[in-house]
C-alpha atoms as a PDB file:
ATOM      1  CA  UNK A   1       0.000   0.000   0.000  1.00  0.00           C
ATOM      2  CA  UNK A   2       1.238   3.406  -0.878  1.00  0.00           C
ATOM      3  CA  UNK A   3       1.814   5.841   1.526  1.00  0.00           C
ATOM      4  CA  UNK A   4      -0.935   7.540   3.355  1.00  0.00           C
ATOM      5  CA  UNK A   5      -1.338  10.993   2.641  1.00  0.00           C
ATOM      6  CA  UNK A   6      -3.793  14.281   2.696  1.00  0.00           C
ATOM      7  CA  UNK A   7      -4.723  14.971  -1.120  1.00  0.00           C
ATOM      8  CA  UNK A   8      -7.086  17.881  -0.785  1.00  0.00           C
ATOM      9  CA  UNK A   9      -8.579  20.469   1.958  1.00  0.00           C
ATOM     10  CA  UNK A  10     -11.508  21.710   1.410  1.00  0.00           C
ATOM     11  CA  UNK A  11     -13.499  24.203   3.484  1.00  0.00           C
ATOM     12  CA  UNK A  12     -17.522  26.053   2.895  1.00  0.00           C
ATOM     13  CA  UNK A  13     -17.596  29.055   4.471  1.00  0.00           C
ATOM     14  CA  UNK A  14     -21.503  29.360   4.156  1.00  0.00           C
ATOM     15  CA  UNK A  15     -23.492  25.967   4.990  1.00  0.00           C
ATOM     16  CA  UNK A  16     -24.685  24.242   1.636  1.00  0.00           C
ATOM     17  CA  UNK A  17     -23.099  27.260  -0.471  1.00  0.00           C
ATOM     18  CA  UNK A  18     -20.138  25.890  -2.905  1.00  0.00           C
ATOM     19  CA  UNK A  19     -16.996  25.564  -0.960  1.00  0.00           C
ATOM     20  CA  UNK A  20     -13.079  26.661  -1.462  1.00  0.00           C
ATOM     21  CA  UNK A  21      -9.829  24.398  -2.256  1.00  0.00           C
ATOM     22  CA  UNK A  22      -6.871  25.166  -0.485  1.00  0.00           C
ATOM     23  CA  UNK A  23      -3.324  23.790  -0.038  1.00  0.00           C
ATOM     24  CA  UNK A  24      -3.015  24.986   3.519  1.00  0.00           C
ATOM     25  CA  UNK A  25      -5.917  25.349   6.090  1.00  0.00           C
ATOM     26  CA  UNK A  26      -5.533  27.050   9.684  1.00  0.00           C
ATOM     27  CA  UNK A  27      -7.802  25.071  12.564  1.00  0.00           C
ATOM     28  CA  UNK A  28      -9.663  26.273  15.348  1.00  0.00           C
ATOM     29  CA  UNK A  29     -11.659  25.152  17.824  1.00  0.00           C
ATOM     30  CA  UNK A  30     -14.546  24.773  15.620  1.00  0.00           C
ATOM     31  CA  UNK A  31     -12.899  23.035  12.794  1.00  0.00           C
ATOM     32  CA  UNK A  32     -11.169  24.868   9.515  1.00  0.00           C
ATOM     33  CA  UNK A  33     -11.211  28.411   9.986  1.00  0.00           C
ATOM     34  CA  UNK A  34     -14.378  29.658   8.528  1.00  0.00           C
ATOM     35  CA  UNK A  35     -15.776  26.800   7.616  1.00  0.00           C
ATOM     36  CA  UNK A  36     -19.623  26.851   7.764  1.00  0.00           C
ATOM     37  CA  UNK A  37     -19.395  29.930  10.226  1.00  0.00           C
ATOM     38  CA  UNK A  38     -21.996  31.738   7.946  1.00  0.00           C
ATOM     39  CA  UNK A  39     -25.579  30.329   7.255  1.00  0.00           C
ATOM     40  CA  UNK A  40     -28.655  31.119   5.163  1.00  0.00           C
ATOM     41  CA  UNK A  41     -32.042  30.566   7.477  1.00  0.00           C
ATOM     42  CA  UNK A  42     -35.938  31.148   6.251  1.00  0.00           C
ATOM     43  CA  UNK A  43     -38.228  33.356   7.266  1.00  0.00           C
ATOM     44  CA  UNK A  44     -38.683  31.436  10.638  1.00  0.00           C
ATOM     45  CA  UNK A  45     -34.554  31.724  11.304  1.00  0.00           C
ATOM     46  CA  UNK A  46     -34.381  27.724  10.411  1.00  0.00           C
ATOM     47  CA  UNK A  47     -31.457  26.351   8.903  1.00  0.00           C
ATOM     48  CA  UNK A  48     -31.534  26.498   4.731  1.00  0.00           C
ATOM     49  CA  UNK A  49     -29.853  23.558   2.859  1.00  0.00           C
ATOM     50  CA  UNK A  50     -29.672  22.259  -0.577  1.00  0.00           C
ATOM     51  CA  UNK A  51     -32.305  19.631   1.003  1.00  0.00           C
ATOM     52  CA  UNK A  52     -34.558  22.503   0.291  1.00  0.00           C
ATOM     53  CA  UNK A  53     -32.954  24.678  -2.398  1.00  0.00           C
ATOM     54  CA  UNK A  54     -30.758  22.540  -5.111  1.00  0.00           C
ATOM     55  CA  UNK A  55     -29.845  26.378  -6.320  1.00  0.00           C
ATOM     56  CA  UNK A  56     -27.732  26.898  -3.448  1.00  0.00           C
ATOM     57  CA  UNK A  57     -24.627  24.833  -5.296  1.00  0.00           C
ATOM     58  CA  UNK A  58     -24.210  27.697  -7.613  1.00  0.00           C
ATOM     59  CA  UNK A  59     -23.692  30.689  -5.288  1.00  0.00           C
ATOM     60  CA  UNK A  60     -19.538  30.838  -4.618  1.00  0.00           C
ATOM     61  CA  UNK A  61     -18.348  31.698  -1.475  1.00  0.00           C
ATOM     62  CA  UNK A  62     -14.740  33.194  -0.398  1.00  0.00           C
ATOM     63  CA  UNK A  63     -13.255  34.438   2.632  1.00  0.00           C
ATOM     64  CA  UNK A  64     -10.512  36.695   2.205  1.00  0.00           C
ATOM     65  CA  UNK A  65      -7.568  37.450   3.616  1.00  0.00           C
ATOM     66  CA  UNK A  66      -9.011  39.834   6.018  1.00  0.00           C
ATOM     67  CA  UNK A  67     -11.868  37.853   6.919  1.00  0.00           C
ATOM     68  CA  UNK A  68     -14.821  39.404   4.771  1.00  0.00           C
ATOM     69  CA  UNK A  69     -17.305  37.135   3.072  1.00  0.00           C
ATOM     70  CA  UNK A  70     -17.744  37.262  -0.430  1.00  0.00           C
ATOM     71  CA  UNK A  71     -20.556  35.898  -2.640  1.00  0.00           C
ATOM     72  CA  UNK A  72     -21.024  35.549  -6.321  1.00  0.00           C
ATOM     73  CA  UNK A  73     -24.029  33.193  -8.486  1.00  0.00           C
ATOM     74  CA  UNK A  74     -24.958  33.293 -12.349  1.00  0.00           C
ATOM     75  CA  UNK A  75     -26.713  36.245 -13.242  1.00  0.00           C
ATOM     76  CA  UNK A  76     -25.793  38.458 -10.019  1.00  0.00           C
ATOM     77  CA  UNK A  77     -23.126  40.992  -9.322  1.00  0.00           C
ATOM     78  CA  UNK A  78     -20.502  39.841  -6.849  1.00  0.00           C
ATOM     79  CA  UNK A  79     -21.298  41.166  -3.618  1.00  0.00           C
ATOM     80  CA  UNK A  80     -19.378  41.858  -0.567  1.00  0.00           C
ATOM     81  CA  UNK A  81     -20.800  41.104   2.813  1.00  0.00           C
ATOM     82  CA  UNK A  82     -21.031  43.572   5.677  1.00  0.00           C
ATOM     83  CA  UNK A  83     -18.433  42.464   8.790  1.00  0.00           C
ATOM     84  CA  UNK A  84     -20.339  44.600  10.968  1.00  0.00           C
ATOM     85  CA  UNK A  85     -23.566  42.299  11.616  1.00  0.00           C
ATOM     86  CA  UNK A  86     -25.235  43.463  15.357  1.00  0.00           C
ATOM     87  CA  UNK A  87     -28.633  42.275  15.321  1.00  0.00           C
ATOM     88  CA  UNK A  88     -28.719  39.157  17.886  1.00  0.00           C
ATOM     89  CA  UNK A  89     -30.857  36.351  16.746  1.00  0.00           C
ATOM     90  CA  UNK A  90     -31.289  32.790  17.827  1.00  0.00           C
ATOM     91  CA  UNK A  91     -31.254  30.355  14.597  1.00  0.00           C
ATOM     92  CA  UNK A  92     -32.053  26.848  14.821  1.00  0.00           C
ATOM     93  CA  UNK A  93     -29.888  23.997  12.869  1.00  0.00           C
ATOM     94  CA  UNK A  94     -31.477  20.774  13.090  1.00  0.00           C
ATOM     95  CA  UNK A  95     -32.284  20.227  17.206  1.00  0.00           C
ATOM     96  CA  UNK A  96     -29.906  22.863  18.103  1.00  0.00           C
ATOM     97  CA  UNK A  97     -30.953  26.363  18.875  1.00  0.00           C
ATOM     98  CA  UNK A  98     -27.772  28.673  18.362  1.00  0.00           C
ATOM     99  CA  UNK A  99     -27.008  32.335  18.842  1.00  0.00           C
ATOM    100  CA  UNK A 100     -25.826  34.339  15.710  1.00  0.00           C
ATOM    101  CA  UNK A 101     -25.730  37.687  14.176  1.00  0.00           C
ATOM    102  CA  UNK A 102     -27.647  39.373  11.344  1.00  0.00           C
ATOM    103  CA  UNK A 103     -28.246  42.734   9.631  1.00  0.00           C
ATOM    104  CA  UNK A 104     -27.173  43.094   6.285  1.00  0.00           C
ATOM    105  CA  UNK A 105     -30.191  43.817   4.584  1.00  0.00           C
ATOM    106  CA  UNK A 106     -27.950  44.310   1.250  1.00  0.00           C
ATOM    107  CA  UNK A 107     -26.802  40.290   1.338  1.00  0.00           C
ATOM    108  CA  UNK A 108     -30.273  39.181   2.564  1.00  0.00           C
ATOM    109  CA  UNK A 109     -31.635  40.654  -0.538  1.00  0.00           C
ATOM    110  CA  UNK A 110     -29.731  39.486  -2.998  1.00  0.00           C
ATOM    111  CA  UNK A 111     -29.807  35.951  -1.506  1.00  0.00           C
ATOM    112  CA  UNK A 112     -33.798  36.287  -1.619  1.00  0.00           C
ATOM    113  CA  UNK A 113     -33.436  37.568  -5.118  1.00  0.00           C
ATOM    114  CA  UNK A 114     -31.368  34.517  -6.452  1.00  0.00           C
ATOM    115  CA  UNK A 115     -33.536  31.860  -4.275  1.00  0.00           C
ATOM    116  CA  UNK A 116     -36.617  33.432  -4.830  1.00  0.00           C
ATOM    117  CA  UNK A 117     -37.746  33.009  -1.580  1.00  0.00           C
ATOM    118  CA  UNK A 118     -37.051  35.338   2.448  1.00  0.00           C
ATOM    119  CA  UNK A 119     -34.407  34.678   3.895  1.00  0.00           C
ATOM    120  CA  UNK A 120     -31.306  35.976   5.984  1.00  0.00           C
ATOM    121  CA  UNK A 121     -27.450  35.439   6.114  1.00  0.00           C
ATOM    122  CA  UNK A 122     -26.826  35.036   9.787  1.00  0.00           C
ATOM    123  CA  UNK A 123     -22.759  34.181  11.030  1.00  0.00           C
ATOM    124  CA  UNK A 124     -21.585  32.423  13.958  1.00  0.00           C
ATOM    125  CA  UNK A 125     -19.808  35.216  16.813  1.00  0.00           C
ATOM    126  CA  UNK A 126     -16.769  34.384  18.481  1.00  0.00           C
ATOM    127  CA  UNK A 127     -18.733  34.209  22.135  1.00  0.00           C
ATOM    128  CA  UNK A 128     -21.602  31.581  20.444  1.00  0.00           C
ATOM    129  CA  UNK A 129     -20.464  28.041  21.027  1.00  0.00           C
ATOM    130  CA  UNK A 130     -22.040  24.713  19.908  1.00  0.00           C
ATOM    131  CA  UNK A 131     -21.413  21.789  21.663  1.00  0.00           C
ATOM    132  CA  UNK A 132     -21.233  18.367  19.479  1.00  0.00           C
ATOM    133  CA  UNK A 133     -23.840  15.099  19.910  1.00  0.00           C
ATOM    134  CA  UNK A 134     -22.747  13.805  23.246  1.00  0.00           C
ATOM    135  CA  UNK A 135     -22.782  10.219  22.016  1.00  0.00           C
ATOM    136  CA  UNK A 136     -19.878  10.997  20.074  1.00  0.00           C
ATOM    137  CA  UNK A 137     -18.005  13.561  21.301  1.00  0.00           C
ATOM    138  CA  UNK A 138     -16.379  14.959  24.838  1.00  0.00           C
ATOM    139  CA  UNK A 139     -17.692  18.060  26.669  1.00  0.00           C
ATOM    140  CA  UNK A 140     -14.692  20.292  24.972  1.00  0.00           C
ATOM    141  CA  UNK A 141     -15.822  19.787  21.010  1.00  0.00           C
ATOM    142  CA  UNK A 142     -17.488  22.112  20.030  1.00  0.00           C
ATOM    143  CA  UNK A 143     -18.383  23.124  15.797  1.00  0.00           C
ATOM    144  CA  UNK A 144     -19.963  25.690  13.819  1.00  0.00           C
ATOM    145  CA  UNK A 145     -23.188  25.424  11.227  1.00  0.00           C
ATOM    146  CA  UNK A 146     -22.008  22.188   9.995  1.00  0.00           C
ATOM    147  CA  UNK A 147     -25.066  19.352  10.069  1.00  0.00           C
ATOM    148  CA  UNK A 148     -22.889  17.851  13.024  1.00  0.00           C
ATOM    149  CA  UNK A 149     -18.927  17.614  13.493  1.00  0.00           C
ATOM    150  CA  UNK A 150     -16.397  19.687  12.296  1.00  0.00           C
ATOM    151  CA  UNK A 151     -14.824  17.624  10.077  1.00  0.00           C
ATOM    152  CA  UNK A 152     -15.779  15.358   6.839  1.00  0.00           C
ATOM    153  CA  UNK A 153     -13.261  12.724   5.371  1.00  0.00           C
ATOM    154  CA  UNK A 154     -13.268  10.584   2.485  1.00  0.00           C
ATOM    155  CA  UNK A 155     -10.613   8.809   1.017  1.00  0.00           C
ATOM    156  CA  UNK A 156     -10.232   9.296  -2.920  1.00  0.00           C
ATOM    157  CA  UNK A 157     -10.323   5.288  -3.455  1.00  0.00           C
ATOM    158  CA  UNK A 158     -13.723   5.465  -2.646  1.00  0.00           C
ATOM    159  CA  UNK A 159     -14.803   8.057  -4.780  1.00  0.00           C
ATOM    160  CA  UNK A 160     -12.718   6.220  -7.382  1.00  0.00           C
ATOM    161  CA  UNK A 161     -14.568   2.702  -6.696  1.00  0.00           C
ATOM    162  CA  UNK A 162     -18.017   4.608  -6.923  1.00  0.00           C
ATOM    163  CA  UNK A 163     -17.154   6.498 -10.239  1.00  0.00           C
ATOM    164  CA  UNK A 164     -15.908   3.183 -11.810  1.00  0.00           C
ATOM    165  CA  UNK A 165     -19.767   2.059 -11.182  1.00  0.00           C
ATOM    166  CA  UNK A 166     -21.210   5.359 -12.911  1.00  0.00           C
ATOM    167  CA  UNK A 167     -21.764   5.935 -16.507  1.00  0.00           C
ATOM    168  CA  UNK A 168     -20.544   9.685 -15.816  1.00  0.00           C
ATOM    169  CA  UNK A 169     -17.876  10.021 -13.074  1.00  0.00           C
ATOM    170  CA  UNK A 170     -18.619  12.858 -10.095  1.00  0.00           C
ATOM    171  CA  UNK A 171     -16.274  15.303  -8.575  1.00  0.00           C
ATOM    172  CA  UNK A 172     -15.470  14.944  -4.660  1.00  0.00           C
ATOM    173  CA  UNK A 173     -16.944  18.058  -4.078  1.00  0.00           C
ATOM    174  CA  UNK A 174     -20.281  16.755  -4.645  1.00  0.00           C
ATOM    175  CA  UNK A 175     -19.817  14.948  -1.124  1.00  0.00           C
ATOM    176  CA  UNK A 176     -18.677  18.161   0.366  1.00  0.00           C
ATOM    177  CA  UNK A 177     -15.567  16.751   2.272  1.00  0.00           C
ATOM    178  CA  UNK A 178     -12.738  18.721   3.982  1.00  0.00           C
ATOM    179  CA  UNK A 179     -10.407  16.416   4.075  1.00  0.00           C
ATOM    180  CA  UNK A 180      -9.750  13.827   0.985  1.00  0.00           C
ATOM    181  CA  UNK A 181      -6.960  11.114   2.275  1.00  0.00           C
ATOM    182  CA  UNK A 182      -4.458   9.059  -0.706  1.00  0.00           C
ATOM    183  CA  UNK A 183      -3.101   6.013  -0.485  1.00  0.00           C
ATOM    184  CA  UNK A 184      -5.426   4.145   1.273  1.00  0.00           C
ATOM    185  CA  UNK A 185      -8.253   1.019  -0.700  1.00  0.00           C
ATOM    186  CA  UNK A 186     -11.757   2.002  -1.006  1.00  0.00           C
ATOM    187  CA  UNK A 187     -13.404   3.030   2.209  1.00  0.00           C
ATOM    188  CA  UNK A 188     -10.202   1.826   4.088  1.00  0.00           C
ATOM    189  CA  UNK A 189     -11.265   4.827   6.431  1.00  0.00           C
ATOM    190  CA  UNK A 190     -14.919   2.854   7.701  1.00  0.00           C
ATOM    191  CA  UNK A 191     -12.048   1.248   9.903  1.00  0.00           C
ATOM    192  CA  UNK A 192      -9.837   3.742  10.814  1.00  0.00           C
ATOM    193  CA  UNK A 193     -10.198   5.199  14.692  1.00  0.00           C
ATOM    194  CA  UNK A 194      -7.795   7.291  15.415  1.00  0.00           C
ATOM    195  CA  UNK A 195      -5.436   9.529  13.195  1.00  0.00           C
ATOM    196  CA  UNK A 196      -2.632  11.957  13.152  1.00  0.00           C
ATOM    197  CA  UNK A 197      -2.099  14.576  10.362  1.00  0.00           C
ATOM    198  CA  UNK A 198       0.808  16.778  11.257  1.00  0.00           C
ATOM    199  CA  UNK A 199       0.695  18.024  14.661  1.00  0.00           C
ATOM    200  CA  UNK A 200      -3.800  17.304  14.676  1.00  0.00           C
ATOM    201  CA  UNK A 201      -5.219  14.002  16.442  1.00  0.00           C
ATOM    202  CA  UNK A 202      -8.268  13.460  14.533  1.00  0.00           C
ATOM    203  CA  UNK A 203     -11.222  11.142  16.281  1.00  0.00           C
ATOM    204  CA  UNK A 204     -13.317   9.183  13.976  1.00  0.00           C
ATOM    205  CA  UNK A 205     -16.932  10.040  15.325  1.00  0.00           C
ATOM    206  CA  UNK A 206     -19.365   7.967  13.253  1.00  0.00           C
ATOM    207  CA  UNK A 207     -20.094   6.535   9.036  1.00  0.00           C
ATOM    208  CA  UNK A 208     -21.821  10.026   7.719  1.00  0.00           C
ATOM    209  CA  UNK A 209     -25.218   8.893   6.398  1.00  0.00           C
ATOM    210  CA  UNK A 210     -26.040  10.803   2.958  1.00  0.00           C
ATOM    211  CA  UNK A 211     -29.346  12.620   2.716  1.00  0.00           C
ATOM    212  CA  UNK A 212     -30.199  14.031  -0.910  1.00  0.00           C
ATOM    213  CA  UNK A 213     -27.748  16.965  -1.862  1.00  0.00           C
ATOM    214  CA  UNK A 214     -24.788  14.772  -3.143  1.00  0.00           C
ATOM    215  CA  UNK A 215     -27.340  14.183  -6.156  1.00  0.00           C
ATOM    216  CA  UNK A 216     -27.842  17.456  -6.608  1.00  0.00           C
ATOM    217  CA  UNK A 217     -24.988  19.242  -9.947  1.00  0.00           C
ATOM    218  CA  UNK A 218     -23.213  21.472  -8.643  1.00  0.00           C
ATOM    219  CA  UNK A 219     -22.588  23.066 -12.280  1.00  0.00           C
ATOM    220  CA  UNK A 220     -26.609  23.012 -13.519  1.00  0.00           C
ATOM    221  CA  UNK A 221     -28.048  22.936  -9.318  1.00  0.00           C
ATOM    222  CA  UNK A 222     -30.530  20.136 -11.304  1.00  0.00           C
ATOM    223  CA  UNK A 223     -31.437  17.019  -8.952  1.00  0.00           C
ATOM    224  CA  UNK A 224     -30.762  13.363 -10.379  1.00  0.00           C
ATOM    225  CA  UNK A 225     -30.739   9.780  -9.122  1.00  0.00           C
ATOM    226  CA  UNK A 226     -27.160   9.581  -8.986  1.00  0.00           C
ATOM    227  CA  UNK A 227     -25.259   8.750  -7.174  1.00  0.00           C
ATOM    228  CA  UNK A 228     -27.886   7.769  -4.632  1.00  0.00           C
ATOM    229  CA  UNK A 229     -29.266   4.963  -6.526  1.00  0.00           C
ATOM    230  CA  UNK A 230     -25.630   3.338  -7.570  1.00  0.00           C
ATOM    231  CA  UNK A 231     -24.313   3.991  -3.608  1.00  0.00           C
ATOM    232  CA  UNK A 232     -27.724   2.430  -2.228  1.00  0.00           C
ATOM    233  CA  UNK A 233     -26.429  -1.076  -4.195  1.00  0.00           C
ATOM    234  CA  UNK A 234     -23.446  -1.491  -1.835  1.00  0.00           C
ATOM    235  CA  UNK A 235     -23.311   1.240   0.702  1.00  0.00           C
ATOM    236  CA  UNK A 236     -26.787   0.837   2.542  1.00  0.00           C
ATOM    237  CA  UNK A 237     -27.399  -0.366   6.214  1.00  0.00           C
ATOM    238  CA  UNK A 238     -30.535  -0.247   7.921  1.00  0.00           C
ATOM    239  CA  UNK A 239     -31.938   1.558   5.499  1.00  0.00           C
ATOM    240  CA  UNK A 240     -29.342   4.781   5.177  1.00  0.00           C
ATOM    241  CA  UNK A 241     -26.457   5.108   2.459  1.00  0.00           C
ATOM    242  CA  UNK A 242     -22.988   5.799   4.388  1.00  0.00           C
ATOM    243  CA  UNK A 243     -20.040   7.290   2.538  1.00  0.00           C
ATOM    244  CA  UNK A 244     -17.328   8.985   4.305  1.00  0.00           C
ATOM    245  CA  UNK A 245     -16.953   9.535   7.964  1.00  0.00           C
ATOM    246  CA  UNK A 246     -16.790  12.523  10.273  1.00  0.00           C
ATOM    247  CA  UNK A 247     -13.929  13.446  12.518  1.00  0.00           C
ATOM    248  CA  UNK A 248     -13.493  15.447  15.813  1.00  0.00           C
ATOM    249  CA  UNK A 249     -10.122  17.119  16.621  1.00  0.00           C
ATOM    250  CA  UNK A 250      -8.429  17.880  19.190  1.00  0.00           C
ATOM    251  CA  UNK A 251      -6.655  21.309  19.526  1.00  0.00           C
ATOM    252  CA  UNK A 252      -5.594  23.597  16.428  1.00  0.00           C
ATOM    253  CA  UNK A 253      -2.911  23.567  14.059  1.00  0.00           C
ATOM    254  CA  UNK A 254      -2.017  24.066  10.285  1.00  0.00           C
ATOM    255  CA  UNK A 255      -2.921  21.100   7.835  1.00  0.00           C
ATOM    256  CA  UNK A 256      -1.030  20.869   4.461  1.00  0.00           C
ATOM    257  CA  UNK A 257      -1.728  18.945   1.379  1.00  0.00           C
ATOM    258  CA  UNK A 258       0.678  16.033   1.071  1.00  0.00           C
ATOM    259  CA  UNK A 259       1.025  15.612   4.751  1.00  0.00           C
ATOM    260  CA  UNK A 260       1.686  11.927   5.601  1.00  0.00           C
ATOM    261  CA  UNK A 261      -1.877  10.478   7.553  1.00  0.00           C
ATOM    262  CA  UNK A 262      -0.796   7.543  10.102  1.00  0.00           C
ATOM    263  CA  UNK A 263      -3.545   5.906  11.700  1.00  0.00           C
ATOM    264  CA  UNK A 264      -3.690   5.226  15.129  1.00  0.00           C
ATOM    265  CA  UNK A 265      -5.958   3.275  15.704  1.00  0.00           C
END
């Protein structure tokens, strides 16, 4: 077996919005810096997803260097999000009930112009912390607007082994990982417990159980049947598709792209 190594970062600085590559990634606390620490929420202040709205995969989102969130979809001019958000509101994703900040009218707008529905941009502050599932996790983790834990991995033989099973092969970042491992066989990681990637221990929480928007293009924001249907053939149990498994980490650090992955446990 080849070496283990990390292949690709990713982070998605707005849940369900398209996400950034990088070949070096800062973590916090919460997971990659800026990853999911901005959300879109409905006219109630609940959590919006591609579940809901497929054409959510074409609006871009950057952070740059000084921290300011940028957005850009077909059709729209780029706009620049407001870093000054005071209006206190409590947003709910999934069970949790969570503290954020709103008040750019400007970026509400356009996002309600593109999705053609209300709805707000709300971020995460520094003070607002959300603890992880219990079952899974110690007292200490903690992660942003992500559906659960802070970090996604999948290893590129799987996405290799399911593409050799389509007719038209899919990009990773239709599974929306952060971190995509080399080296390893097809969904070597279901076993892995415990890793190390440069100076970050990584737990291996729990199998991450798909829900609908991997089958959703992220170049057209159309729904299909793949790769759903193909995945449900050999990646079902008790009745849920699994592919790729979510981590918890323990302090912060730099990750790099070719950094060796050793397994712990």
């Amino acid at each position: 077996m080849s070496e283990l190594s990390l292949q690709a970062l990713y982070r998605y600085p707005v849940k369900s919005l398209r996400g950034e590559e990088f070949a070096s990634l800062a973590v916090d606390a919460r997971g990659p810096v800026f990853d999911r620490r901005w959300m879109i929420v409905d006219a109630d202040n609940r959590f919006l997803t591609q579940r809901q709205q497929s054409r959510m995969a074409l609006i871009d989102a950057r952070v740059d260097a000084a921290g300011a969130l940028h957005l850009a979809a077909p059709g729209m001019a780029a706009l620049a999000v407001a870093d000054d958000l005071d209006e206190r509101v409590v947003v709910q994703v999934w069970n949790d009930s969570v503290d954020a900040l709103a008040g750019d009218a400007g970026a509400d707008a356009w996002l309600g112009r593109f999705l053609g529905q209300p709805c707000r941009l709300v971020r995460m502050p520094d003070d607002t912390r959300r603890g992880v599932d219990p079952a899974y996790a110690n007292a200490a983790d903690q992660v942003g607007f992500a559906d659960g834990f802070p970090f996604l991995l999948i290893s590129q033989a799987s996405l290799d082994g399911l593409n050799a099973r389509l007719d038209r092969p899919l990009p990773m970042q239709r599974f929306r990982p952060n971190l995509v491992v080399a080296g390893c066989a097809a969904h070597a990681e279901d076993d892995w417990r415990r890793i190390r990637i440069g100076d970050l221990v990584f737990r291996v929480a729990k199998p991450c159980a798909r829900c609908v928007i991997p089958g959703v293009d992220i170049a057209s924001g159309e729904r299909g049947r793949e790769p759903l249907q193909t995945l449900r053939g050999y990646r079902s149990r008790d009745n849920k598709i699994y592919f790729g498994q979510n981590l918890l980490h323990d302090g912060s650090g730099m990750l790099e792209v070719g950094m060796p992955v050793e397994i712990l446990a």
